[in-house]
PDB file of N, CA and C in Angstrom:
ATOM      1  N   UNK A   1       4.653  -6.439  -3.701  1.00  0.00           N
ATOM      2  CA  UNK A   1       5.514  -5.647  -4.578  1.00  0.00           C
ATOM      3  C   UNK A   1       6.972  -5.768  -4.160  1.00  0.00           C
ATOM      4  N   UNK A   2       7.532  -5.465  -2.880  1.00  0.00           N
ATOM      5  CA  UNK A   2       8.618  -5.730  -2.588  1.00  0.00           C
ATOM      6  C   UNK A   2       9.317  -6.951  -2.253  1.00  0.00           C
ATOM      7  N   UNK A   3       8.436  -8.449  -2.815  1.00  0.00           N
ATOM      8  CA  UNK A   3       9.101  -9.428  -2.740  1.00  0.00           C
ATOM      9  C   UNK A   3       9.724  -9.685  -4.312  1.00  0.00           C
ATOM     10  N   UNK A   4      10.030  -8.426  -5.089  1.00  0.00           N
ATOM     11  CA  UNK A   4      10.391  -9.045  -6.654  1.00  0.00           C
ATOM     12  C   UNK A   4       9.554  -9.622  -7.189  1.00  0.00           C
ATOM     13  N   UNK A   5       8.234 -10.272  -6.625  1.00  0.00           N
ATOM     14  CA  UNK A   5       7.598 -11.015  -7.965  1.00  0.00           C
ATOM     15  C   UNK A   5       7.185 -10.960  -9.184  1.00  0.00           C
ATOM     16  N   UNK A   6       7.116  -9.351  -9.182  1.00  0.00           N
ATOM     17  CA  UNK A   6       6.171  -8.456 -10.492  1.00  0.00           C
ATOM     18  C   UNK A   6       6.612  -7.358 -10.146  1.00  0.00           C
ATOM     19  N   UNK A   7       6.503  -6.786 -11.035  1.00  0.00           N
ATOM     20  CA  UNK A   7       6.349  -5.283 -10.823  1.00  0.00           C
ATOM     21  C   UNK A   7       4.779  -3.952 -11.135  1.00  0.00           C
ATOM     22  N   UNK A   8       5.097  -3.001 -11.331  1.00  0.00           N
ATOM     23  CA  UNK A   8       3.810  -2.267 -11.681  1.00  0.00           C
ATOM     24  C   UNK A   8       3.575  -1.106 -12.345  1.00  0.00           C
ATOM     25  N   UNK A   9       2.776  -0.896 -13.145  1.00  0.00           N
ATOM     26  CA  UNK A   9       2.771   0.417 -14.153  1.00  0.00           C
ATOM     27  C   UNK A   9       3.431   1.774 -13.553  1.00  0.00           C
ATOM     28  N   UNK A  10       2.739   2.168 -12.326  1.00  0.00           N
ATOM     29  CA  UNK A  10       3.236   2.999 -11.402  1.00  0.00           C
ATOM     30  C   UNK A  10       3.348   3.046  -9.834  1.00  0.00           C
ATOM     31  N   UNK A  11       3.594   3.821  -9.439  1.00  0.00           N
ATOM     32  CA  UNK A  11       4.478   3.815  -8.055  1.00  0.00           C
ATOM     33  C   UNK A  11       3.020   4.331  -7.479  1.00  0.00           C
ATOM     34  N   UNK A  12       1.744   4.233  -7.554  1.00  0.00           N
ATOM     35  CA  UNK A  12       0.678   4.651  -7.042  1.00  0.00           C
ATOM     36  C   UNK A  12      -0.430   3.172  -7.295  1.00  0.00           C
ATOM     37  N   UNK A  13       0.011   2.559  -8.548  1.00  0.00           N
ATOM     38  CA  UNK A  13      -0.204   0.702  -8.245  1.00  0.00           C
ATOM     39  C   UNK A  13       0.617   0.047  -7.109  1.00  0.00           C
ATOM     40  N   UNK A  14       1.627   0.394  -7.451  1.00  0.00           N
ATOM     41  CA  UNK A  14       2.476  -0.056  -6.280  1.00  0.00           C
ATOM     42  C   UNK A  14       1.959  -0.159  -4.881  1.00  0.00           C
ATOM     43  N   UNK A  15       1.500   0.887  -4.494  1.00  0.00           N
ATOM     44  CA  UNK A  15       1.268   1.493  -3.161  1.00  0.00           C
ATOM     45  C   UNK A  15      -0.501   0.687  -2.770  1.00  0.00           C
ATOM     46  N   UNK A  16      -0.832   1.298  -3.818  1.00  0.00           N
ATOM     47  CA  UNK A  16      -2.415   0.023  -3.712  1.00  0.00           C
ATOM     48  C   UNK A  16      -2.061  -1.635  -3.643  1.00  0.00           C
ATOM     49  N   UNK A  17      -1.620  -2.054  -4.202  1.00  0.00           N
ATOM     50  CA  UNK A  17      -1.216  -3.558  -3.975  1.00  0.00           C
ATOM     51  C   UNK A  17      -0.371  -4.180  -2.738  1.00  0.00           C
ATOM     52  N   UNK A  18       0.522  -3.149  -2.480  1.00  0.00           N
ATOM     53  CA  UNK A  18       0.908  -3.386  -0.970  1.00  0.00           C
ATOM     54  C   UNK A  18       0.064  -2.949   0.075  1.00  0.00           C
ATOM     55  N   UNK A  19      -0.999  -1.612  -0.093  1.00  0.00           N
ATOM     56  CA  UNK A  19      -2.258  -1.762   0.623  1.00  0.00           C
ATOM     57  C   UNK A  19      -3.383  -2.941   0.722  1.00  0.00           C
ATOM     58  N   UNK A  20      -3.695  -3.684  -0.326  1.00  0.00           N
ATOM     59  CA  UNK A  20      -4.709  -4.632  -0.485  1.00  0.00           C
ATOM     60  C   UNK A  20      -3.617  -6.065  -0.148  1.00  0.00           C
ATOM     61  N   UNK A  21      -2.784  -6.431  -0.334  1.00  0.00           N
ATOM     62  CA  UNK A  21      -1.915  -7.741   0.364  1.00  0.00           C
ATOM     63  C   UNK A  21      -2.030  -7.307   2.314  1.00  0.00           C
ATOM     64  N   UNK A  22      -2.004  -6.045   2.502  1.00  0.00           N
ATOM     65  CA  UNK A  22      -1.942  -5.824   4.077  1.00  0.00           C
ATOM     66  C   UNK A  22      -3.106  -5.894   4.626  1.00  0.00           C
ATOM     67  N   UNK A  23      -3.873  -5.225   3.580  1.00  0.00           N
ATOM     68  CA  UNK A  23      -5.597  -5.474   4.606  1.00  0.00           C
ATOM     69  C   UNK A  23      -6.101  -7.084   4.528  1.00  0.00           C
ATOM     70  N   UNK A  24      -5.870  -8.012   3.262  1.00  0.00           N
ATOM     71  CA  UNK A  24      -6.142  -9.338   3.252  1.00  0.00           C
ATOM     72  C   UNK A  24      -5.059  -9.874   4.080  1.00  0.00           C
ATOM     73  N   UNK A  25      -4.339  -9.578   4.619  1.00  0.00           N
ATOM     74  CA  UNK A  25      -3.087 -10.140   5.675  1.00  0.00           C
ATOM     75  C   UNK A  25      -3.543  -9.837   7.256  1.00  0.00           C
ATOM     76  N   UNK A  26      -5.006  -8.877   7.114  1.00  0.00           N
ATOM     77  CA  UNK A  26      -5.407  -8.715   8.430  1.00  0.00           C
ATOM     78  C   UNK A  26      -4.999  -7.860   9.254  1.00  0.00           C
ATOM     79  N   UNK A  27      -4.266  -6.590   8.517  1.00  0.00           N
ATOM     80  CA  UNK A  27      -3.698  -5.316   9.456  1.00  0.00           C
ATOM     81  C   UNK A  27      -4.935  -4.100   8.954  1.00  0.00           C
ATOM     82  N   UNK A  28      -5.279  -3.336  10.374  1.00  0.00           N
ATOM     83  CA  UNK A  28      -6.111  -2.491  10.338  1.00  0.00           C
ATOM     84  C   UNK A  28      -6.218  -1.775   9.638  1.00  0.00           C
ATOM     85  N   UNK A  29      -6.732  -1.652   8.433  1.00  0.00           N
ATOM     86  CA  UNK A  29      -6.352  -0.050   7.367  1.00  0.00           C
ATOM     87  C   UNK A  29      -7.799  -0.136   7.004  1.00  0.00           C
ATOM     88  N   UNK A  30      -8.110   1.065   7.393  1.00  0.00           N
ATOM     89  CA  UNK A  30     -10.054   1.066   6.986  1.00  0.00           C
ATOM     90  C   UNK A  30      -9.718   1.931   5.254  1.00  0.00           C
ATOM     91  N   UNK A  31     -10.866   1.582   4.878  1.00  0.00           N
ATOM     92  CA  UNK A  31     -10.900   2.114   3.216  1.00  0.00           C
ATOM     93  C   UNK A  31     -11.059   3.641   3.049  1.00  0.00           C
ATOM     94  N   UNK A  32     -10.215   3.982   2.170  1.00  0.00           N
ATOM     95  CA  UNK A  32     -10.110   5.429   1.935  1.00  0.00           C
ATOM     96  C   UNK A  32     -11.289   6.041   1.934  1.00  0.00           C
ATOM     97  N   UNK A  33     -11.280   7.511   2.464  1.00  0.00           N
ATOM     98  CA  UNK A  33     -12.236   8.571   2.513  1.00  0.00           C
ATOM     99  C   UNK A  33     -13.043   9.032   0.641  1.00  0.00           C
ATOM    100  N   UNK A  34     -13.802   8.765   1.271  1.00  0.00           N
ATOM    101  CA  UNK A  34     -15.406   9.518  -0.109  1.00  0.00           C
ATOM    102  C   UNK A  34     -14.205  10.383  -0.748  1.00  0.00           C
ATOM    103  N   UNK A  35     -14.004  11.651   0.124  1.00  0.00           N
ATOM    104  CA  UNK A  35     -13.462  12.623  -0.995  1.00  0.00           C
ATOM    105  C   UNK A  35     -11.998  12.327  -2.086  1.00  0.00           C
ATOM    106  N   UNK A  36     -11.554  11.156  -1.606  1.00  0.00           N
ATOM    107  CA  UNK A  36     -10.201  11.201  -1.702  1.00  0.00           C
ATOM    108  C   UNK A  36     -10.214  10.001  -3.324  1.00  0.00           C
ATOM    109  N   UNK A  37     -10.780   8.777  -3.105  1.00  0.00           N
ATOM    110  CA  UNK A  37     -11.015   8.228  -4.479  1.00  0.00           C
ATOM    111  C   UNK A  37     -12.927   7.542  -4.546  1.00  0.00           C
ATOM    112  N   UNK A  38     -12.290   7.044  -5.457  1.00  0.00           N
ATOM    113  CA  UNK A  38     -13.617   6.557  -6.134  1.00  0.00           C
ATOM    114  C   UNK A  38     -14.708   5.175  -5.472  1.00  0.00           C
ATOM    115  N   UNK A  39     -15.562   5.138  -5.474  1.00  0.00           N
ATOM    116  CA  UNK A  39     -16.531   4.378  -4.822  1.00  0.00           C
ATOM    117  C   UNK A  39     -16.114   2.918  -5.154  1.00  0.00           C
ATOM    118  N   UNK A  40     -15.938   2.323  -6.287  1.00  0.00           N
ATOM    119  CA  UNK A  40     -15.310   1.451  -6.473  1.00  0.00           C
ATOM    120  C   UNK A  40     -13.791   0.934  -5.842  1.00  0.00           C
ATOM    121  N   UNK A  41     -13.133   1.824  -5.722  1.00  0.00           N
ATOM    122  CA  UNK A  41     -11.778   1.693  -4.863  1.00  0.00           C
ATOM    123  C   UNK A  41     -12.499   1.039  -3.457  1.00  0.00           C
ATOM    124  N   UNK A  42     -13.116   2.190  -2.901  1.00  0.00           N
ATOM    125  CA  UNK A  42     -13.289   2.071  -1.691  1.00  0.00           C
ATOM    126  C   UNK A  42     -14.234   0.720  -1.733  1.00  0.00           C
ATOM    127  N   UNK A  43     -15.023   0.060  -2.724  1.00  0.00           N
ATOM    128  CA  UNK A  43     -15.519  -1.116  -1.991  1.00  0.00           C
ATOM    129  C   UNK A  43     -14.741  -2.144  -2.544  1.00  0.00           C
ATOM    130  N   UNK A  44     -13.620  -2.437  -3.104  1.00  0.00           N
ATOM    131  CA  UNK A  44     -12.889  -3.088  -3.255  1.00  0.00           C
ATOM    132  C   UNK A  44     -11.749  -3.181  -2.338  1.00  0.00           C
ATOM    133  N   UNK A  45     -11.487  -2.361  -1.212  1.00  0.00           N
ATOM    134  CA  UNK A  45     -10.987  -2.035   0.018  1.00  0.00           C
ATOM    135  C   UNK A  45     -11.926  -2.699   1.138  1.00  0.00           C
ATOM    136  N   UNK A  46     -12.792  -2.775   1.145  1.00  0.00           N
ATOM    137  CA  UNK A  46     -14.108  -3.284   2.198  1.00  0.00           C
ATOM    138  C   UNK A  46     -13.786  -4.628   1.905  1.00  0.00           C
ATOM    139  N   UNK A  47     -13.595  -5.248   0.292  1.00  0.00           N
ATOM    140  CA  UNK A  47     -13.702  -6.509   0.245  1.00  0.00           C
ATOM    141  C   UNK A  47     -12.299  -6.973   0.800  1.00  0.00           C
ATOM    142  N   UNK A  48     -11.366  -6.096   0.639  1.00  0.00           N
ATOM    143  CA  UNK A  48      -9.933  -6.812   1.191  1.00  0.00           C
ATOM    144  C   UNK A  48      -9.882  -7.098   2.274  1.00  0.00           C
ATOM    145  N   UNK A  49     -10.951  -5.907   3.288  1.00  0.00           N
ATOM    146  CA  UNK A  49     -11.027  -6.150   4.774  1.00  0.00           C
ATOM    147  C   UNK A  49     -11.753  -7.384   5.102  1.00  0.00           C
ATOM    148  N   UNK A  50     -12.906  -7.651   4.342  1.00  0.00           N
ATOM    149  CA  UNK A  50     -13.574  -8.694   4.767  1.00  0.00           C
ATOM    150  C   UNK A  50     -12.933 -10.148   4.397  1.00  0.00           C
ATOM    151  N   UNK A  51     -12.192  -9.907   3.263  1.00  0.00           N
ATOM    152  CA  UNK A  51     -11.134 -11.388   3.220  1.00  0.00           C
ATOM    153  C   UNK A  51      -9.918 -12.127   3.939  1.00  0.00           C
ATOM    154  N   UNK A  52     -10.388 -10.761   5.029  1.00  0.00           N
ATOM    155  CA  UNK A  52      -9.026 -10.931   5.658  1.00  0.00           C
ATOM    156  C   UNK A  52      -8.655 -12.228   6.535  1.00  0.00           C
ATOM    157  N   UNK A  53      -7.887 -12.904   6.151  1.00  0.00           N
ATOM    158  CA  UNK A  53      -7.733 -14.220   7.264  1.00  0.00           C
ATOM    159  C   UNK A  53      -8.411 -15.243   6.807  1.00  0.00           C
ATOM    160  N   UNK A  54      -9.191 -15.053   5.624  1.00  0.00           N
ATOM    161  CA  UNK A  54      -9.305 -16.466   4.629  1.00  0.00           C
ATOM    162  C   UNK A  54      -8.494 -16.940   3.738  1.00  0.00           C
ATOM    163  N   UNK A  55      -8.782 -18.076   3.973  1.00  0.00           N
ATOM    164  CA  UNK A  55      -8.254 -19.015   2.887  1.00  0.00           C
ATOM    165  C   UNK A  55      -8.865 -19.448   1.713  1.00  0.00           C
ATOM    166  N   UNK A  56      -9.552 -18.651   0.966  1.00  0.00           N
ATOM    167  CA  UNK A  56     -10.160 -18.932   0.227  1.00  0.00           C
ATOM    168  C   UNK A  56      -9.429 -19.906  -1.309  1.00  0.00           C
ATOM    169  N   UNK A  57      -9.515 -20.643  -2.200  1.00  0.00           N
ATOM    170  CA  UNK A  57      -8.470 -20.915  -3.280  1.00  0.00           C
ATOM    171  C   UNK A  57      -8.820 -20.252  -4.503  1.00  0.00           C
ATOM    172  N   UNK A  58      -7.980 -19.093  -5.022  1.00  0.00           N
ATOM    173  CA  UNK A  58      -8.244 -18.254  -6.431  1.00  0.00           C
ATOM    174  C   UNK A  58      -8.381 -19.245  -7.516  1.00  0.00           C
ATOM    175  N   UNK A  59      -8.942 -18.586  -8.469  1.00  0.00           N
ATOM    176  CA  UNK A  59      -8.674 -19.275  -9.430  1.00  0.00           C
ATOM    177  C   UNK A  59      -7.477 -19.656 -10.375  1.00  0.00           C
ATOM    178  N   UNK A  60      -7.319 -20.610 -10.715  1.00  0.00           N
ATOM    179  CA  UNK A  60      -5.975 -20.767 -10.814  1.00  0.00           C
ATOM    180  C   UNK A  60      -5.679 -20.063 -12.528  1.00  0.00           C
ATOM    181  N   UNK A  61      -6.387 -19.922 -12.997  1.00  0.00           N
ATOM    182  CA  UNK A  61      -5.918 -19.062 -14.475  1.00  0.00           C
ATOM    183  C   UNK A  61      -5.853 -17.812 -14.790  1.00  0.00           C
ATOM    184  N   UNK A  62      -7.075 -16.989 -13.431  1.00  0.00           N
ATOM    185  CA  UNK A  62      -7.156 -15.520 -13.482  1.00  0.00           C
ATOM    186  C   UNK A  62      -6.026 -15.318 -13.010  1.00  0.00           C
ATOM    187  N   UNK A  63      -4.952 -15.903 -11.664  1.00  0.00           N
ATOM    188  CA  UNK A  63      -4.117 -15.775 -10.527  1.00  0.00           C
ATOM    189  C   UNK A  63      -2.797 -15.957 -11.580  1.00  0.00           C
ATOM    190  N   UNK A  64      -2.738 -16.685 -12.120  1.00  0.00           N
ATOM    191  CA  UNK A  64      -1.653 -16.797 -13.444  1.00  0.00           C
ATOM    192  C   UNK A  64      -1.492 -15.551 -14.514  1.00  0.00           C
ATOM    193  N   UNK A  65      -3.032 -15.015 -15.042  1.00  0.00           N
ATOM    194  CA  UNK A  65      -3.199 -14.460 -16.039  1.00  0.00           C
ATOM    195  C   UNK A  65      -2.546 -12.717 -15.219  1.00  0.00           C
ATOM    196  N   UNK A  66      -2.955 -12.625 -14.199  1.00  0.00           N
ATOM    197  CA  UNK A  66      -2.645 -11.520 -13.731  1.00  0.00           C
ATOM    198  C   UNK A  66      -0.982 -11.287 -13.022  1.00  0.00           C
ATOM    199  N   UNK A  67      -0.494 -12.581 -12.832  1.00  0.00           N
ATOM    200  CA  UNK A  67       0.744 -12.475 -12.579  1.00  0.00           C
ATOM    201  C   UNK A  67       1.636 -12.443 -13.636  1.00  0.00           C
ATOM    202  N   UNK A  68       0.969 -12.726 -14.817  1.00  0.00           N
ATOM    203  CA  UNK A  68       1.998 -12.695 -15.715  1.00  0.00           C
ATOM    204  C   UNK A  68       1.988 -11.209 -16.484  1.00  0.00           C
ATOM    205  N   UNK A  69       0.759 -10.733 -16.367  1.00  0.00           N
ATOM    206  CA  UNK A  69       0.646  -9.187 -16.561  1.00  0.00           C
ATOM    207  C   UNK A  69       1.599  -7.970 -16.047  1.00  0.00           C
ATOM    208  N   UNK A  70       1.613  -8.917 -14.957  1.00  0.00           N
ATOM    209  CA  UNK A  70       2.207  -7.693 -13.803  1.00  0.00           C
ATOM    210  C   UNK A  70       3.534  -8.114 -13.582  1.00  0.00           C
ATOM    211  N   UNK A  71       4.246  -9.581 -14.213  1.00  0.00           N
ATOM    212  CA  UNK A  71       5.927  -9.397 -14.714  1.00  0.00           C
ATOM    213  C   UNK A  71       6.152  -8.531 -15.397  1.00  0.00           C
ATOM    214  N   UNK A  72       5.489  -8.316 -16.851  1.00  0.00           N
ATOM    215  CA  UNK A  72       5.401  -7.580 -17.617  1.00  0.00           C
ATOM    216  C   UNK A  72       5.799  -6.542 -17.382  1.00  0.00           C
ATOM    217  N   UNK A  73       5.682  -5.553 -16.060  1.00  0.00           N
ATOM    218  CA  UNK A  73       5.623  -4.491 -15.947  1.00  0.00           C
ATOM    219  C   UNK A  73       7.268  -4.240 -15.290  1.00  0.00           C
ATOM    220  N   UNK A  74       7.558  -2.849 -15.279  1.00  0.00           N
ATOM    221  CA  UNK A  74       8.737  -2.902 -14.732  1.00  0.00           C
ATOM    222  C   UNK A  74       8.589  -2.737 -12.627  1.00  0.00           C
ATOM    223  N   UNK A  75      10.141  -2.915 -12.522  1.00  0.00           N
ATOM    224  CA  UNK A  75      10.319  -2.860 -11.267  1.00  0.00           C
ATOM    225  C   UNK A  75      10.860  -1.376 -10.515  1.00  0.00           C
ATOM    226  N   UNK A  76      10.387  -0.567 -11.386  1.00  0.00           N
ATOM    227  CA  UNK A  76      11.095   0.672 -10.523  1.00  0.00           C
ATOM    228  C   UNK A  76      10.015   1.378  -9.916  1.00  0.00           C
ATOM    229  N   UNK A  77       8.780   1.368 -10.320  1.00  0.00           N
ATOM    230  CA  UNK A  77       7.742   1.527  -9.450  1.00  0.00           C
ATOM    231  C   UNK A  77       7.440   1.767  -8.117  1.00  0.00           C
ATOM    232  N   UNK A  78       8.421   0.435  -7.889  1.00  0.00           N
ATOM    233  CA  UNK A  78       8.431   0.222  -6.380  1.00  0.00           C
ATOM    234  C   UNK A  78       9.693   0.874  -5.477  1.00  0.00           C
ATOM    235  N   UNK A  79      10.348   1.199  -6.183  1.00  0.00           N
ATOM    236  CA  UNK A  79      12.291   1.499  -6.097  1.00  0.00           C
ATOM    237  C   UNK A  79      11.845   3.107  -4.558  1.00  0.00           C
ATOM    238  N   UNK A  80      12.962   3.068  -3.846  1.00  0.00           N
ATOM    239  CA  UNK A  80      12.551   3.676  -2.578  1.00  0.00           C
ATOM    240  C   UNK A  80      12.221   5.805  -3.382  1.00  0.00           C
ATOM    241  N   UNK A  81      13.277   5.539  -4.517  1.00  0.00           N
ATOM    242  CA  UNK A  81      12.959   7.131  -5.002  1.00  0.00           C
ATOM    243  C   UNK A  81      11.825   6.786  -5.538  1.00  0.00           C
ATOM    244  N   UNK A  82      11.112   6.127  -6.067  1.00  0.00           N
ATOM    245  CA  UNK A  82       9.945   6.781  -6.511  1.00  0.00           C
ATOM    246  C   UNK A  82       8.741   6.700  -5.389  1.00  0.00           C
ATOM    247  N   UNK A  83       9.267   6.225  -4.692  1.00  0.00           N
ATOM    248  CA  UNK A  83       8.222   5.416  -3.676  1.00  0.00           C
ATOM    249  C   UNK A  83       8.132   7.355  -2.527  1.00  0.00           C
ATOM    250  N   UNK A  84       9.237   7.638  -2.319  1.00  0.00           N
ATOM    251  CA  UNK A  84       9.800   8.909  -1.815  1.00  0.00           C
ATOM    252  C   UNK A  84       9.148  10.188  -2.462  1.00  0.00           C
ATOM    253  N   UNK A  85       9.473   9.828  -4.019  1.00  0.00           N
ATOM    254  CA  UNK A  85       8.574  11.264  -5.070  1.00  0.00           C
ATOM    255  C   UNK A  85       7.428  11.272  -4.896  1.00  0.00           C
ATOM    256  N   UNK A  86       7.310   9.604  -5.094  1.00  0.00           N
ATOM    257  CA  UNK A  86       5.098   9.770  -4.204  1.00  0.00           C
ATOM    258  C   UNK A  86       4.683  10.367  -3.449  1.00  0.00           C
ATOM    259  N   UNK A  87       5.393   9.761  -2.208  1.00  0.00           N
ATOM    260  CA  UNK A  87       4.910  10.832  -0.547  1.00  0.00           C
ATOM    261  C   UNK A  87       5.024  12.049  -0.806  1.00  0.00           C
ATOM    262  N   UNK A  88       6.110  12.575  -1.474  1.00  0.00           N
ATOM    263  CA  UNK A  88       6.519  14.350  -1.165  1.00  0.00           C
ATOM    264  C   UNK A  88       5.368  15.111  -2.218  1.00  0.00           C
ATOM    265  N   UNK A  89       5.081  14.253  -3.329  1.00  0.00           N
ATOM    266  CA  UNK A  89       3.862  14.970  -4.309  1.00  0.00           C
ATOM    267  C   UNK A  89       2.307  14.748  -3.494  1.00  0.00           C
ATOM    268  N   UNK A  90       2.154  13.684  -2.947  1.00  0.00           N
ATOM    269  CA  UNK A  90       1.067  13.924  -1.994  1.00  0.00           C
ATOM    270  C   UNK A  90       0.719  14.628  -0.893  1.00  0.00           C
ATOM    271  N   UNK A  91       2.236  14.579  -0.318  1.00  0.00           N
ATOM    272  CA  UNK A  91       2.291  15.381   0.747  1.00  0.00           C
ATOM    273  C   UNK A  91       1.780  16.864   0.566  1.00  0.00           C
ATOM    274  N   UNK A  92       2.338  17.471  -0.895  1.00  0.00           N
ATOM    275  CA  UNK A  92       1.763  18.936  -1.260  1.00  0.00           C
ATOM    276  C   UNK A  92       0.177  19.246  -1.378  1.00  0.00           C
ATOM    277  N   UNK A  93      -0.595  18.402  -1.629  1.00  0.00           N
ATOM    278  CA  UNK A  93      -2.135  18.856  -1.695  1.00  0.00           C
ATOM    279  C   UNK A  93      -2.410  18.814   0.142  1.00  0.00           C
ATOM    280  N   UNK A  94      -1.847  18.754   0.634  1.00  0.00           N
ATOM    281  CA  UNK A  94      -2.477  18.109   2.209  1.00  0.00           C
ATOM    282  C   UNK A  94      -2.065  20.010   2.836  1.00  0.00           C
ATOM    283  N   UNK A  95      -2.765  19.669   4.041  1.00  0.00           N
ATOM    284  CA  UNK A  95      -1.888  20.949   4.423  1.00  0.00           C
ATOM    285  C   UNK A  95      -1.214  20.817   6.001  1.00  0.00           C
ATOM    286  N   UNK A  96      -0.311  21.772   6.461  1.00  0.00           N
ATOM    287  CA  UNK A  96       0.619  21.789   7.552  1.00  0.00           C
ATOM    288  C   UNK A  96      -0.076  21.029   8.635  1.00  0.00           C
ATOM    289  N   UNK A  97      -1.277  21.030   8.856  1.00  0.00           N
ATOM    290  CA  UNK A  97      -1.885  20.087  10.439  1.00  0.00           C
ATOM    291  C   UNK A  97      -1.834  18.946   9.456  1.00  0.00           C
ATOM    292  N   UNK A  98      -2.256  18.403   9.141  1.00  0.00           N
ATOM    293  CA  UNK A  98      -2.727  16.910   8.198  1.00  0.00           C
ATOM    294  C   UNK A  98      -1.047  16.335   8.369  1.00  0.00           C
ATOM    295  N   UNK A  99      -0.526  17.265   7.576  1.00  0.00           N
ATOM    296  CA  UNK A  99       0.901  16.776   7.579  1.00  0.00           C
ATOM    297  C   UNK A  99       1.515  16.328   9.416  1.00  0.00           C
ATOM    298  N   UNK A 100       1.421  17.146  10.124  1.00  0.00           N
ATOM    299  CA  UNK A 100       2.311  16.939  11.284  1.00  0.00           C
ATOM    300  C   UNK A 100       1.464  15.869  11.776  1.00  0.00           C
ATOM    301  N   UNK A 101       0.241  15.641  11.274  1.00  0.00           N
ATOM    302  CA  UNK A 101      -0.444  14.768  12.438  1.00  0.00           C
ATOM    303  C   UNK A 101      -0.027  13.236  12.020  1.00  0.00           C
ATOM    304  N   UNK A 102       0.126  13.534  10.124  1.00  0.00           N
ATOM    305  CA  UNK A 102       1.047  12.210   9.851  1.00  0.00           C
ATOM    306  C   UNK A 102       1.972  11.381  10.419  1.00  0.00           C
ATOM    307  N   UNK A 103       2.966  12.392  10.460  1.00  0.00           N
ATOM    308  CA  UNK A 103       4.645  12.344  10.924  1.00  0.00           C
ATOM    309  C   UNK A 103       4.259  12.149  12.146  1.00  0.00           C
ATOM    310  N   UNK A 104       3.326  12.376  13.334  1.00  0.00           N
ATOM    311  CA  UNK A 104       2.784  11.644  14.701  1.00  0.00           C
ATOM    312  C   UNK A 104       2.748  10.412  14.332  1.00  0.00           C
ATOM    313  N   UNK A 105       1.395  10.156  13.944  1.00  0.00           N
ATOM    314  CA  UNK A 105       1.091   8.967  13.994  1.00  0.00           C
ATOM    315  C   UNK A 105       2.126   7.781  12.958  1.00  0.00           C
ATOM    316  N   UNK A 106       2.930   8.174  12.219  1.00  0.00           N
ATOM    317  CA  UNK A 106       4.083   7.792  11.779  1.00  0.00           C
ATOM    318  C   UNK A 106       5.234   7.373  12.922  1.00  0.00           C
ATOM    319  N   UNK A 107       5.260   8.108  13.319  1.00  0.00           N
ATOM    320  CA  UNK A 107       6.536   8.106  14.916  1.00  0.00           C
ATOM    321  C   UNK A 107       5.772   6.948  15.919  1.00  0.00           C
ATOM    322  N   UNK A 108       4.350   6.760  16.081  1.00  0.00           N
ATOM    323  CA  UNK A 108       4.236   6.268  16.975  1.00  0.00           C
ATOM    324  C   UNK A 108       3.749   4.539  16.564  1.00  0.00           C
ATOM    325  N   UNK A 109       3.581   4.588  15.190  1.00  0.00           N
ATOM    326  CA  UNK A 109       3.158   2.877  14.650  1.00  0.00           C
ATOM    327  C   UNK A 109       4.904   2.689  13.966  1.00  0.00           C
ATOM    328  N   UNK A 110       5.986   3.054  13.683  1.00  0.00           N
ATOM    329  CA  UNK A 110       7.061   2.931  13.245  1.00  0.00           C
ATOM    330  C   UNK A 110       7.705   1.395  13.986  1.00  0.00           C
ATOM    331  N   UNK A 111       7.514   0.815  13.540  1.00  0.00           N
ATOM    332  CA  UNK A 111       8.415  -0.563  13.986  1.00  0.00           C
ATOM    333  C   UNK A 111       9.135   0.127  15.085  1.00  0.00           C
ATOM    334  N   UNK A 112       8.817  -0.430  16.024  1.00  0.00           N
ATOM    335  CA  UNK A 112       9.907  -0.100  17.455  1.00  0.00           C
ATOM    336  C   UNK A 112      12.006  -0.844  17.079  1.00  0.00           C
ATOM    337  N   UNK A 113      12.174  -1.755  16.105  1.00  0.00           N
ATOM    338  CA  UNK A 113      13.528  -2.399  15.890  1.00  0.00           C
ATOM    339  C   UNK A 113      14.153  -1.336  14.928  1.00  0.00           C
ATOM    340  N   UNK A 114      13.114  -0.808  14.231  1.00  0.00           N
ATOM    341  CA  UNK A 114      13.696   0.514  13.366  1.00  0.00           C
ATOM    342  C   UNK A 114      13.869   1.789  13.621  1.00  0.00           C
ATOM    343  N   UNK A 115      13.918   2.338  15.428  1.00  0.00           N
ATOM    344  CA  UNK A 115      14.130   3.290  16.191  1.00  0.00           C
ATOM    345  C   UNK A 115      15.446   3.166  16.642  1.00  0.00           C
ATOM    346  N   UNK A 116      16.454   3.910  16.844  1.00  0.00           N
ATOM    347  CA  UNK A 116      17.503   3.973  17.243  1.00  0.00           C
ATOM    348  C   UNK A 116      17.646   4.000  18.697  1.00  0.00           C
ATOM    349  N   UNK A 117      17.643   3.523  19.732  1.00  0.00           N
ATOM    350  CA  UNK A 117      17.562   3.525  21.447  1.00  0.00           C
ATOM    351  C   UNK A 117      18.536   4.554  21.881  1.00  0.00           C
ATOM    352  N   UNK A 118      18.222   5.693  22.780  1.00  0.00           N
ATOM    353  CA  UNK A 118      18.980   6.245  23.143  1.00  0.00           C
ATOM    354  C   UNK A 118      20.410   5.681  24.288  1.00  0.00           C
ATOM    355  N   UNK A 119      21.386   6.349  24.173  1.00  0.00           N
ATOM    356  CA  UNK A 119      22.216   5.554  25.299  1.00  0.00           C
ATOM    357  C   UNK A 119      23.187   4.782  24.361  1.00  0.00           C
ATOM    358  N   UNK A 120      22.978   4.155  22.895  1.00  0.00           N
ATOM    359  CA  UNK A 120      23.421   2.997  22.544  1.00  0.00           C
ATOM    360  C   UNK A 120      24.608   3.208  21.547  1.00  0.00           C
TER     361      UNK A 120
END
């Protein structure tokens, strides 16, 4: 999503497609919880994990047909305010522990080059 290639209906496609490019890219993200979406999500998440680090070759007309779908769409989807309105509307169903334990484990996987060093 954030290389410009396409864009996406909404800022919650958005967020799934940069989830499923990261788990087929081979970074740890296990598939969302039962309560949270649908059984289908979640085994279409299993399959991203298990593709991870292949090379498999798509087909070349579905891989077209779907990129040209998803020009189609606009680019604000992805834009940092809506990306921002997302978190803060999700953030409200969660509650105060869930939340702080986020903003932990947020602080502690945060790109170490995107921390400010004290002293500097």
């Amino acid at each position: 999503m954030r290389e410009g290639e396409h864009g996406a209906r909404s800022t919650k496609q958005a967020i799934a497609i940069g989830l499923s490019k990261e788990r087929r890219a081979g970074v740890k993200l296990p598939p969302p919880k039962p309560s949270r979406t649908s059984a289908e999500t979640r085994r279409k998440a299993q399959l991203d994990i298990e593709k991870a680090g292949q090379k498999t070759k798509p087909s070349r007309k579905r891989s077209r047909a779907i990129k040209a779908a998803l020009k189609r769409e606009g680019k604000a989807a992805a834009s940092t305010q809506a990306l921002s309105r997302q978190a803060r509307s999700a953030a409200k169903g969660r509650s105060q522990k869930e939340r702080s334990q986020a903003a932990q484990k947020a602080a502690v996987t945060r790109a170490s080059g995107h921390r400010k060093r004290r002293g500097e």
